[in-house]
ModelCIF file with pLDDT and N, C-alpha, C, O atoms, coordinates in Angstrom:
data_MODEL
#
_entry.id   MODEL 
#
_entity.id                         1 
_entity.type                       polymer 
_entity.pdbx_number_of_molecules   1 
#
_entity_poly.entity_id                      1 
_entity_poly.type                           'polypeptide(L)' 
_entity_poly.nstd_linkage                   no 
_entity_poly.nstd_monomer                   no 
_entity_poly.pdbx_seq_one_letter_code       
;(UNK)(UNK)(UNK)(UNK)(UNK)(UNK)(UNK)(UNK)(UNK)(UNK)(UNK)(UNK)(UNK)(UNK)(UNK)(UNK)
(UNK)(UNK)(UNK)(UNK)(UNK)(UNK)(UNK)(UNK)(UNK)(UNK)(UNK)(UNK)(UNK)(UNK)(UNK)(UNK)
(UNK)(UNK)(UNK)(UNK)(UNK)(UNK)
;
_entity_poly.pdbx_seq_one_letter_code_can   XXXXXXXXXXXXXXXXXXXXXXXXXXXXXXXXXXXXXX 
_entity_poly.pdbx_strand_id                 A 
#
loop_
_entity_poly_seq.entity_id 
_entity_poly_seq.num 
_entity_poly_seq.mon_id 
_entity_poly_seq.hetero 
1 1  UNK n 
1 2  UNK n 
1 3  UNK n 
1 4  UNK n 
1 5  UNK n 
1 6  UNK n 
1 7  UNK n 
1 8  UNK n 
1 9  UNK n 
1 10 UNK n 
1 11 UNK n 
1 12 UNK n 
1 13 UNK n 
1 14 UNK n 
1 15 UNK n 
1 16 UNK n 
1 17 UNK n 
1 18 UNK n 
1 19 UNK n 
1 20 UNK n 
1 21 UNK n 
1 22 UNK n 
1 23 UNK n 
1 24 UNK n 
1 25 UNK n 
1 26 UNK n 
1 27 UNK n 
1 28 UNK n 
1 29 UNK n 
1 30 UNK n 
1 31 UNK n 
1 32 UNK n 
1 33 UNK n 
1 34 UNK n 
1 35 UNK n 
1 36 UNK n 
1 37 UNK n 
1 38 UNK n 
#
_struct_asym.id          A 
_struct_asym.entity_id   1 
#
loop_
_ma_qa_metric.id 
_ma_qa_metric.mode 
_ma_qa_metric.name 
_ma_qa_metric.software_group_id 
_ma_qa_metric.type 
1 global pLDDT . pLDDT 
2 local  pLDDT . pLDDT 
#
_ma_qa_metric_global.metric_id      1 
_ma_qa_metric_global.metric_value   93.92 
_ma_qa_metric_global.model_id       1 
_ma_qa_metric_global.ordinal_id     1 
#
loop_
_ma_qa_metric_local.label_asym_id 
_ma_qa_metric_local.label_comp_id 
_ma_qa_metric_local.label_seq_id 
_ma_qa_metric_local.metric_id 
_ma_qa_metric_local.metric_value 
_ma_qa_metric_local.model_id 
_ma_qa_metric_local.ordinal_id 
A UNK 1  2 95.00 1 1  
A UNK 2  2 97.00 1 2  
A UNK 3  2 96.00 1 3  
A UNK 4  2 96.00 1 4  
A UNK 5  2 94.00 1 5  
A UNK 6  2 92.00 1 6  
A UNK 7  2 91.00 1 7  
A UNK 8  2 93.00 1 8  
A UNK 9  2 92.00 1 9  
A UNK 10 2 89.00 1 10 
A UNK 11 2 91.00 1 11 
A UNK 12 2 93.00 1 12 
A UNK 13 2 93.00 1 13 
A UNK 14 2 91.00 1 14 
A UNK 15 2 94.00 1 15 
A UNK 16 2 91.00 1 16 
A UNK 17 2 91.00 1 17 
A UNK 18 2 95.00 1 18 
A UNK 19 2 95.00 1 19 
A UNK 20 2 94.00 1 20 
A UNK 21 2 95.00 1 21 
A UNK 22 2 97.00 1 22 
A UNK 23 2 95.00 1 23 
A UNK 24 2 96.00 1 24 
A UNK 25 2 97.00 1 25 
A UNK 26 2 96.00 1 26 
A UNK 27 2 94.00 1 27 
A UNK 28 2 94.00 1 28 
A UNK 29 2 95.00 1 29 
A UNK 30 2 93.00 1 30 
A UNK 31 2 93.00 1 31 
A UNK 32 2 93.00 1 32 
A UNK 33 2 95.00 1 33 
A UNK 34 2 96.00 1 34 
A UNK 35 2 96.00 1 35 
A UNK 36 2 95.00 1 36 
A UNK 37 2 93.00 1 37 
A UNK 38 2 93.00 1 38 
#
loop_
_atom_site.group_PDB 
_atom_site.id 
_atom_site.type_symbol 
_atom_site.label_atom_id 
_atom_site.label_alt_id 
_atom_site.label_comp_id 
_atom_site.label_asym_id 
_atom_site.label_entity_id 
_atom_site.label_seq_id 
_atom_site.pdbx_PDB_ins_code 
_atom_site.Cartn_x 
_atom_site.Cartn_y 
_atom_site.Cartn_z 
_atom_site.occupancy 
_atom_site.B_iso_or_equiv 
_atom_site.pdbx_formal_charge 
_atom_site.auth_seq_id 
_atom_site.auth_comp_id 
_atom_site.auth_asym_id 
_atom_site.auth_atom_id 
_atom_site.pdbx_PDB_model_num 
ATOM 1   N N  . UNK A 1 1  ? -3.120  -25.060 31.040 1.00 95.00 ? 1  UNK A N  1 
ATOM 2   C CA . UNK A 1 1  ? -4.289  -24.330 31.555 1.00 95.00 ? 1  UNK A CA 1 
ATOM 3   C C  . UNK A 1 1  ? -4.319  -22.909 31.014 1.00 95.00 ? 1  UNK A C  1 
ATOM 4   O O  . UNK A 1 1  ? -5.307  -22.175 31.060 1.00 95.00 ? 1  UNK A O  1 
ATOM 5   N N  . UNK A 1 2  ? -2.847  -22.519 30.371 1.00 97.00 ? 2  UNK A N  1 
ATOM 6   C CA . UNK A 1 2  ? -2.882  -21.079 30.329 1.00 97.00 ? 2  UNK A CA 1 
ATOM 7   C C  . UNK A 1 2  ? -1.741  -20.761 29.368 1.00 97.00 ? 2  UNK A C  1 
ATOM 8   O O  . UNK A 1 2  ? -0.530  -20.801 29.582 1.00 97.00 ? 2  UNK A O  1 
ATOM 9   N N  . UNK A 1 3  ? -2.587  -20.347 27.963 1.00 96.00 ? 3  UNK A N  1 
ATOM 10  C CA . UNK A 1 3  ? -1.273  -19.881 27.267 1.00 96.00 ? 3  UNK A CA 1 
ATOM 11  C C  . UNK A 1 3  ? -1.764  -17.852 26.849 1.00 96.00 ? 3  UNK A C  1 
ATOM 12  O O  . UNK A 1 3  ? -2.691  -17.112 26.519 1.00 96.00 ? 3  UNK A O  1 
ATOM 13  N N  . UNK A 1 4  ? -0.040  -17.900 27.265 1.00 96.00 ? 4  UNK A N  1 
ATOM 14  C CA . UNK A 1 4  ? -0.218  -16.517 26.500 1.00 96.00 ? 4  UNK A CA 1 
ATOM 15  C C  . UNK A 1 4  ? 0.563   -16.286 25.080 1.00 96.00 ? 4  UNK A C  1 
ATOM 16  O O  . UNK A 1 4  ? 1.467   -17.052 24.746 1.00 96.00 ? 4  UNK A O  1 
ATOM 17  N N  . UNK A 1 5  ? 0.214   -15.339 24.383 1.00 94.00 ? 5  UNK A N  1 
ATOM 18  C CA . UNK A 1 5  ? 0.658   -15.540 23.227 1.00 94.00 ? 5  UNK A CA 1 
ATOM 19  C C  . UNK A 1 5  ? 0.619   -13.804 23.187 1.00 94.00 ? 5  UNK A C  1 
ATOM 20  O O  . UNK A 1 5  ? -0.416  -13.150 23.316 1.00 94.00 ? 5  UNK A O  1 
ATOM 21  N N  . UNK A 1 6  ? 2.129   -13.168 22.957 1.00 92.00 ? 6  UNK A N  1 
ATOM 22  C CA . UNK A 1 6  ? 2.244   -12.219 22.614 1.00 92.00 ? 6  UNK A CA 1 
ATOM 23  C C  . UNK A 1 6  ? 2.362   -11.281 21.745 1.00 92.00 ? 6  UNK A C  1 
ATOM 24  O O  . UNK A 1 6  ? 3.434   -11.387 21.149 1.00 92.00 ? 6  UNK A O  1 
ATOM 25  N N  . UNK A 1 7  ? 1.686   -10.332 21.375 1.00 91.00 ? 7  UNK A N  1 
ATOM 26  C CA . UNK A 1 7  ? 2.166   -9.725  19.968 1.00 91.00 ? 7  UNK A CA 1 
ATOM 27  C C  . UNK A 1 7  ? 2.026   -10.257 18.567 1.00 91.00 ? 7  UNK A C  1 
ATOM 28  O O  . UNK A 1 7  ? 2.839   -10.435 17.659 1.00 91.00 ? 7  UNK A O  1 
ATOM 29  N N  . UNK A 1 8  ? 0.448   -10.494 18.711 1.00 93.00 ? 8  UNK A N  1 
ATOM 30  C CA . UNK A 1 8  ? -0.264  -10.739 17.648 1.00 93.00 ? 8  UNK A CA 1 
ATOM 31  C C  . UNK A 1 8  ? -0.117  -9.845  16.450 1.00 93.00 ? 8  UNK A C  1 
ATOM 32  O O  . UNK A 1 8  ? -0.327  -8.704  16.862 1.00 93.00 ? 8  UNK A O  1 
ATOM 33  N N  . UNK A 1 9  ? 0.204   -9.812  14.860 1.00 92.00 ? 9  UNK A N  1 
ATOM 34  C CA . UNK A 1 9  ? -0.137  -9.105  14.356 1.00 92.00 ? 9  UNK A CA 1 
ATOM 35  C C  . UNK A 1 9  ? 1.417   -8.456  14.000 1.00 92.00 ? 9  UNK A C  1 
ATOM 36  O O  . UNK A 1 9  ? 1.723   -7.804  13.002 1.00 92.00 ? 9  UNK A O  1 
ATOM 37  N N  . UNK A 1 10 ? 2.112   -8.773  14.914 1.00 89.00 ? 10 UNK A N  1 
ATOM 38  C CA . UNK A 1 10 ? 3.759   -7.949  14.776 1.00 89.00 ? 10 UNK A CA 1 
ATOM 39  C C  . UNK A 1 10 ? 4.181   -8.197  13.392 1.00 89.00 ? 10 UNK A C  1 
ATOM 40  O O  . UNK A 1 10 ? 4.660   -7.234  12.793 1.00 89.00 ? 10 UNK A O  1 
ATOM 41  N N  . UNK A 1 11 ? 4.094   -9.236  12.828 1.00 91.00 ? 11 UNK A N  1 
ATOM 42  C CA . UNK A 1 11 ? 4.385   -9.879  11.211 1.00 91.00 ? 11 UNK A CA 1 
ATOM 43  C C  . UNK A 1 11 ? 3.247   -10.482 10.741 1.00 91.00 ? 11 UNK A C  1 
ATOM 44  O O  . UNK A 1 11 ? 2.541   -11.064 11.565 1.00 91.00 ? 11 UNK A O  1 
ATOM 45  N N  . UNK A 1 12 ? 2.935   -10.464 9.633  1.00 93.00 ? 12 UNK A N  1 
ATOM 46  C CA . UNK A 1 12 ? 1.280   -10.945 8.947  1.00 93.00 ? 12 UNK A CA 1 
ATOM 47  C C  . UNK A 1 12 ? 1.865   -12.539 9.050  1.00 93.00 ? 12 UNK A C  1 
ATOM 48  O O  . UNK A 1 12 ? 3.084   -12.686 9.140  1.00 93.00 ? 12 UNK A O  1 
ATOM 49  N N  . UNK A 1 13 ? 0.872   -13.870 9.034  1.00 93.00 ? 13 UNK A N  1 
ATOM 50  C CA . UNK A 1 13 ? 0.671   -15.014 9.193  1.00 93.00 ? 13 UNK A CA 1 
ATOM 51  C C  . UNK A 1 13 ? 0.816   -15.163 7.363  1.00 93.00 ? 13 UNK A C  1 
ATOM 52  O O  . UNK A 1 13 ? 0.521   -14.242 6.602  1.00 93.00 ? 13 UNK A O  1 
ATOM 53  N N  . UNK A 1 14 ? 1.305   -16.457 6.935  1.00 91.00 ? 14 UNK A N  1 
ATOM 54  C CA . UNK A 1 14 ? 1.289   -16.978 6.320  1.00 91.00 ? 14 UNK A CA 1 
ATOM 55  C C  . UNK A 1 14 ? 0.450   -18.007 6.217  1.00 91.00 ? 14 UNK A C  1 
ATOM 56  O O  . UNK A 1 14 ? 0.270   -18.418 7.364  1.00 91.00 ? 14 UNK A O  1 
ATOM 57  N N  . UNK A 1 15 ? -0.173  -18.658 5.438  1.00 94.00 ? 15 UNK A N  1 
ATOM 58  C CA . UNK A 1 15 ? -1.251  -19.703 4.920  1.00 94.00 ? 15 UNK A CA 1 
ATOM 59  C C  . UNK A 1 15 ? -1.305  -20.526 6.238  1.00 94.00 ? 15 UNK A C  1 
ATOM 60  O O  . UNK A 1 15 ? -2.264  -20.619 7.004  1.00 94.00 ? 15 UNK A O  1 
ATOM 61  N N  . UNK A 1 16 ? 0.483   -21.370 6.394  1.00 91.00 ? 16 UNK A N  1 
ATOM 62  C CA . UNK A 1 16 ? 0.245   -22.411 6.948  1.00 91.00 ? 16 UNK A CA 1 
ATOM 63  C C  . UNK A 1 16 ? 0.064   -22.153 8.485  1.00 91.00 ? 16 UNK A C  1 
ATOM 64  O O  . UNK A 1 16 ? -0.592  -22.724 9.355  1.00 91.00 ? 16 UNK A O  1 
ATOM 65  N N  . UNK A 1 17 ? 0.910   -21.060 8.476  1.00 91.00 ? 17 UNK A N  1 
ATOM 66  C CA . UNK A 1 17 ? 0.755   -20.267 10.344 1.00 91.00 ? 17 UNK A CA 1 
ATOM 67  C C  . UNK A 1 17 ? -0.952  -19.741 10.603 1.00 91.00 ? 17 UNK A C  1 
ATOM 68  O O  . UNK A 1 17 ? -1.520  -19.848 11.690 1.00 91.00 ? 17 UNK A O  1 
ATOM 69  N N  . UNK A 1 18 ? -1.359  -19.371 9.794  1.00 95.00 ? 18 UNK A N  1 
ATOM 70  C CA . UNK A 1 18 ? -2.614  -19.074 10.130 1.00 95.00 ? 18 UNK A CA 1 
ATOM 71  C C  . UNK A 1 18 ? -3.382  -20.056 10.349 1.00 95.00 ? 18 UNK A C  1 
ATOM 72  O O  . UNK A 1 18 ? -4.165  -19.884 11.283 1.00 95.00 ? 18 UNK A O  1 
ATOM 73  N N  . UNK A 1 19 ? -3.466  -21.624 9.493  1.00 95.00 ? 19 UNK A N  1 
ATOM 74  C CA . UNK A 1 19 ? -4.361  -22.202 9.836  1.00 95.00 ? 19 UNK A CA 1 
ATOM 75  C C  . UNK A 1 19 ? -3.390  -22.899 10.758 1.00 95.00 ? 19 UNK A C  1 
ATOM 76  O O  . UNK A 1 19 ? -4.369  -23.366 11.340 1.00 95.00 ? 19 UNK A O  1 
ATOM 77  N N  . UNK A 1 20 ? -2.475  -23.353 11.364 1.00 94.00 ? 20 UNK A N  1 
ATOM 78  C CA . UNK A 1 20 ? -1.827  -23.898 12.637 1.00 94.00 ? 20 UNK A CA 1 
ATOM 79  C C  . UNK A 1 20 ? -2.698  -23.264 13.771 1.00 94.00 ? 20 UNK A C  1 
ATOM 80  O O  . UNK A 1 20 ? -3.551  -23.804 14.475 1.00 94.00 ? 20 UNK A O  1 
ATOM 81  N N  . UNK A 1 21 ? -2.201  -21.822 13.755 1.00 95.00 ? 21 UNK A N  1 
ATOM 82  C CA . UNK A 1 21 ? -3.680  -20.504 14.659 1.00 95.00 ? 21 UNK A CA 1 
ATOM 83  C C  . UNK A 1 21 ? -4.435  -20.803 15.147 1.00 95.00 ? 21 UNK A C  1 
ATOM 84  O O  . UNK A 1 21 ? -4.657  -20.993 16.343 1.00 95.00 ? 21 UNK A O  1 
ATOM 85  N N  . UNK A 1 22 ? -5.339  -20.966 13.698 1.00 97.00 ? 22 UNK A N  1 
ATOM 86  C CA . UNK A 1 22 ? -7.074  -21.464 14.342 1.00 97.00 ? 22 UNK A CA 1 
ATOM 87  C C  . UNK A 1 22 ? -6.806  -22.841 15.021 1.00 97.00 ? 22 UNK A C  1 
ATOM 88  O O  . UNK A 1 22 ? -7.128  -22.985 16.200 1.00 97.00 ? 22 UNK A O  1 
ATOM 89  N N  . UNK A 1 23 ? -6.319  -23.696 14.433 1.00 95.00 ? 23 UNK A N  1 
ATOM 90  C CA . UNK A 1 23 ? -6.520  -25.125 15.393 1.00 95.00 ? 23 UNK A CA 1 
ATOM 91  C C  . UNK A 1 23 ? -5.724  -25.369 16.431 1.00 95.00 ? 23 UNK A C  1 
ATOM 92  O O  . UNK A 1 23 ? -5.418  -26.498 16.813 1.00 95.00 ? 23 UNK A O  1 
ATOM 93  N N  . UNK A 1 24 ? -5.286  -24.117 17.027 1.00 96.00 ? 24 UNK A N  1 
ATOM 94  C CA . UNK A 1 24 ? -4.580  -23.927 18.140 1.00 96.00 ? 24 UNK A CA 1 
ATOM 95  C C  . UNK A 1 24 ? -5.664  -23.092 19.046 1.00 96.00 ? 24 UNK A C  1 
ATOM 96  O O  . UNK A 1 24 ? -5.779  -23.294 20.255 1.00 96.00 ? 24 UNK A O  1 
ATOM 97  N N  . UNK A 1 25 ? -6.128  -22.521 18.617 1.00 97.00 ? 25 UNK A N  1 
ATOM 98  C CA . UNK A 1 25 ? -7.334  -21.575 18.763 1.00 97.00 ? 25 UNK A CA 1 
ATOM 99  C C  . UNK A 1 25 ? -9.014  -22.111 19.281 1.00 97.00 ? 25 UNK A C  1 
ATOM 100 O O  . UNK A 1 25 ? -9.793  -21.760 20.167 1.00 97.00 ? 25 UNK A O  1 
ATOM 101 N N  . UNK A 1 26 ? -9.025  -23.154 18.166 1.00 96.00 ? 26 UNK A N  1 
ATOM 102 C CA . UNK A 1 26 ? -10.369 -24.061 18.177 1.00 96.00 ? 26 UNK A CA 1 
ATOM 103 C C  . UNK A 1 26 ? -9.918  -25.336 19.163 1.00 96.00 ? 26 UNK A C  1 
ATOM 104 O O  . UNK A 1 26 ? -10.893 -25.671 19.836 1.00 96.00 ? 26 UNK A O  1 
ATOM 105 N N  . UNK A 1 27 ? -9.120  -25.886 19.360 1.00 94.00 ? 27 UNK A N  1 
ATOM 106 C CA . UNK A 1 27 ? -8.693  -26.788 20.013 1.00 94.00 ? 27 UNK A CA 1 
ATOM 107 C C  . UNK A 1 27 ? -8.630  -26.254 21.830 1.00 94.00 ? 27 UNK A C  1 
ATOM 108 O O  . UNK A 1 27 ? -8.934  -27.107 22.664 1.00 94.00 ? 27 UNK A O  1 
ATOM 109 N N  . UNK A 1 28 ? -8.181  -24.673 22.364 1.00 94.00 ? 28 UNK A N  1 
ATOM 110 C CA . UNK A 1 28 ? -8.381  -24.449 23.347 1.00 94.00 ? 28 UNK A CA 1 
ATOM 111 C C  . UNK A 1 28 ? -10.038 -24.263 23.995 1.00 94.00 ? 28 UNK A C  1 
ATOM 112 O O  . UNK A 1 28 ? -10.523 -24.475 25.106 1.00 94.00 ? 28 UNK A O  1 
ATOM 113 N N  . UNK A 1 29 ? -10.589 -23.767 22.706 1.00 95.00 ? 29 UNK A N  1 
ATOM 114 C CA . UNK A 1 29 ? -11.940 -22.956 22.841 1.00 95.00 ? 29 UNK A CA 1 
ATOM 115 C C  . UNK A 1 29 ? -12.516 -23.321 23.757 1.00 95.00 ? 29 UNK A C  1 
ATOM 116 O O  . UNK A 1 29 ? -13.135 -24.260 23.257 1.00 95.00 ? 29 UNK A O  1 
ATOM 117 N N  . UNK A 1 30 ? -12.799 -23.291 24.779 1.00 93.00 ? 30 UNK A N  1 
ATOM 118 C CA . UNK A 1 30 ? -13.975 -23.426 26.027 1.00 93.00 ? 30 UNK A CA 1 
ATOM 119 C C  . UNK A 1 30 ? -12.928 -25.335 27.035 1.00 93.00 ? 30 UNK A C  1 
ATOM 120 O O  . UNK A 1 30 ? -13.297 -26.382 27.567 1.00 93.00 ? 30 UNK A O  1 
ATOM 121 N N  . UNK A 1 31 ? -11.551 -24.600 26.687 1.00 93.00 ? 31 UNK A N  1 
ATOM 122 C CA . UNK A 1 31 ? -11.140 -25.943 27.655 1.00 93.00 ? 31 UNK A CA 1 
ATOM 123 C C  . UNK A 1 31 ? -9.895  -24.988 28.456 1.00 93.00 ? 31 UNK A C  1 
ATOM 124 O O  . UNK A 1 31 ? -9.535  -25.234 29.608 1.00 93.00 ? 31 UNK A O  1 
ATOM 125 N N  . UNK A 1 32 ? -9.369  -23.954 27.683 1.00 93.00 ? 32 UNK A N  1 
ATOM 126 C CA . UNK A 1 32 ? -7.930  -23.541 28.694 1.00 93.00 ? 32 UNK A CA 1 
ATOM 127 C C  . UNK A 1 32 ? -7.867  -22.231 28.464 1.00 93.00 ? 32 UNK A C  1 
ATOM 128 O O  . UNK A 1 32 ? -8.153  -22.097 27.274 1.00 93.00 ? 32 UNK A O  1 
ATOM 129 N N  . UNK A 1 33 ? -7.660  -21.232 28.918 1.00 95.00 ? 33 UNK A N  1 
ATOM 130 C CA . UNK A 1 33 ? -7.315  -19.539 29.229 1.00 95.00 ? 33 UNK A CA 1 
ATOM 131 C C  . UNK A 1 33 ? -6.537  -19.276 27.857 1.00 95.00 ? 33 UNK A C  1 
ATOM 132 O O  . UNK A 1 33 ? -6.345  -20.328 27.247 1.00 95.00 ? 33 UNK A O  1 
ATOM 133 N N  . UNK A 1 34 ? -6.170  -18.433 27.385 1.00 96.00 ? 34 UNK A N  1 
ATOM 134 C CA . UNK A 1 34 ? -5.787  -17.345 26.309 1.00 96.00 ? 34 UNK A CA 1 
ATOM 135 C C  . UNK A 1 34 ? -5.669  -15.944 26.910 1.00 96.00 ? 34 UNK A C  1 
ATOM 136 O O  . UNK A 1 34 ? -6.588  -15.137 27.057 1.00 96.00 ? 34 UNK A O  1 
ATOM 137 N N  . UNK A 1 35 ? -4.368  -15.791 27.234 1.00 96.00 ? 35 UNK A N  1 
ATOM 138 C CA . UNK A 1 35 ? -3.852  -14.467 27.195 1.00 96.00 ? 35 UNK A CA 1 
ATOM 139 C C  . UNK A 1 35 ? -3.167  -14.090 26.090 1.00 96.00 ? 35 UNK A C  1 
ATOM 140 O O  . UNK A 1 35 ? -2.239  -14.831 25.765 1.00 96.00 ? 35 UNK A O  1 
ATOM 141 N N  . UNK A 1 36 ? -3.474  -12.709 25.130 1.00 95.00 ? 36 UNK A N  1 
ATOM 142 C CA . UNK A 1 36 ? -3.168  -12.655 23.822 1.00 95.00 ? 36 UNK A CA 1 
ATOM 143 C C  . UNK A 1 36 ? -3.068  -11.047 23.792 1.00 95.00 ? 36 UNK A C  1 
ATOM 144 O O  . UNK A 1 36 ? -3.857  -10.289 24.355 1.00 95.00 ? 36 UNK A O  1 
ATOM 145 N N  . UNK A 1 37 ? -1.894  -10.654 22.991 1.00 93.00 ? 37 UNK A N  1 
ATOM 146 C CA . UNK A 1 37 ? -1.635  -9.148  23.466 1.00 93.00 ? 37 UNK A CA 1 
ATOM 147 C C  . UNK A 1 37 ? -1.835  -8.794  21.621 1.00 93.00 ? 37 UNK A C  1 
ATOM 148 O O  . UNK A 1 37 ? -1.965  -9.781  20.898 1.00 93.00 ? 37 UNK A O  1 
ATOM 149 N N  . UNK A 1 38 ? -1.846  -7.489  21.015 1.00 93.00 ? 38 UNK A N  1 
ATOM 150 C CA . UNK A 1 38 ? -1.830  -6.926  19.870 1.00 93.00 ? 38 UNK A CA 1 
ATOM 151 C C  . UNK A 1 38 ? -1.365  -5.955  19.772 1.00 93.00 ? 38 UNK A C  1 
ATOM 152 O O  . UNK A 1 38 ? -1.337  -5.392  18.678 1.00 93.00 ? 38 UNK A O  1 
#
């Protein structure tokens, strides 16, 4: 129901981490909470 994800941005994303991201991202979108710090 609820992920947080801390400390966005602390190390730059690589190719495959970034697109893991979005479809971690697009997959919650309008179904579960996102707490996300920077």
């Amino acid at each position: 129901d609820l992920l947080i994800i801390d400390e966005i941005g602390y190390r730059k994303m690589d190719e495959t981490a970034a697109h893991f991201f979005f479809q971690i991202i697009a997959e919650r979108y309008e179904k579960g909470s996102v707490i996300l710090t920077s």
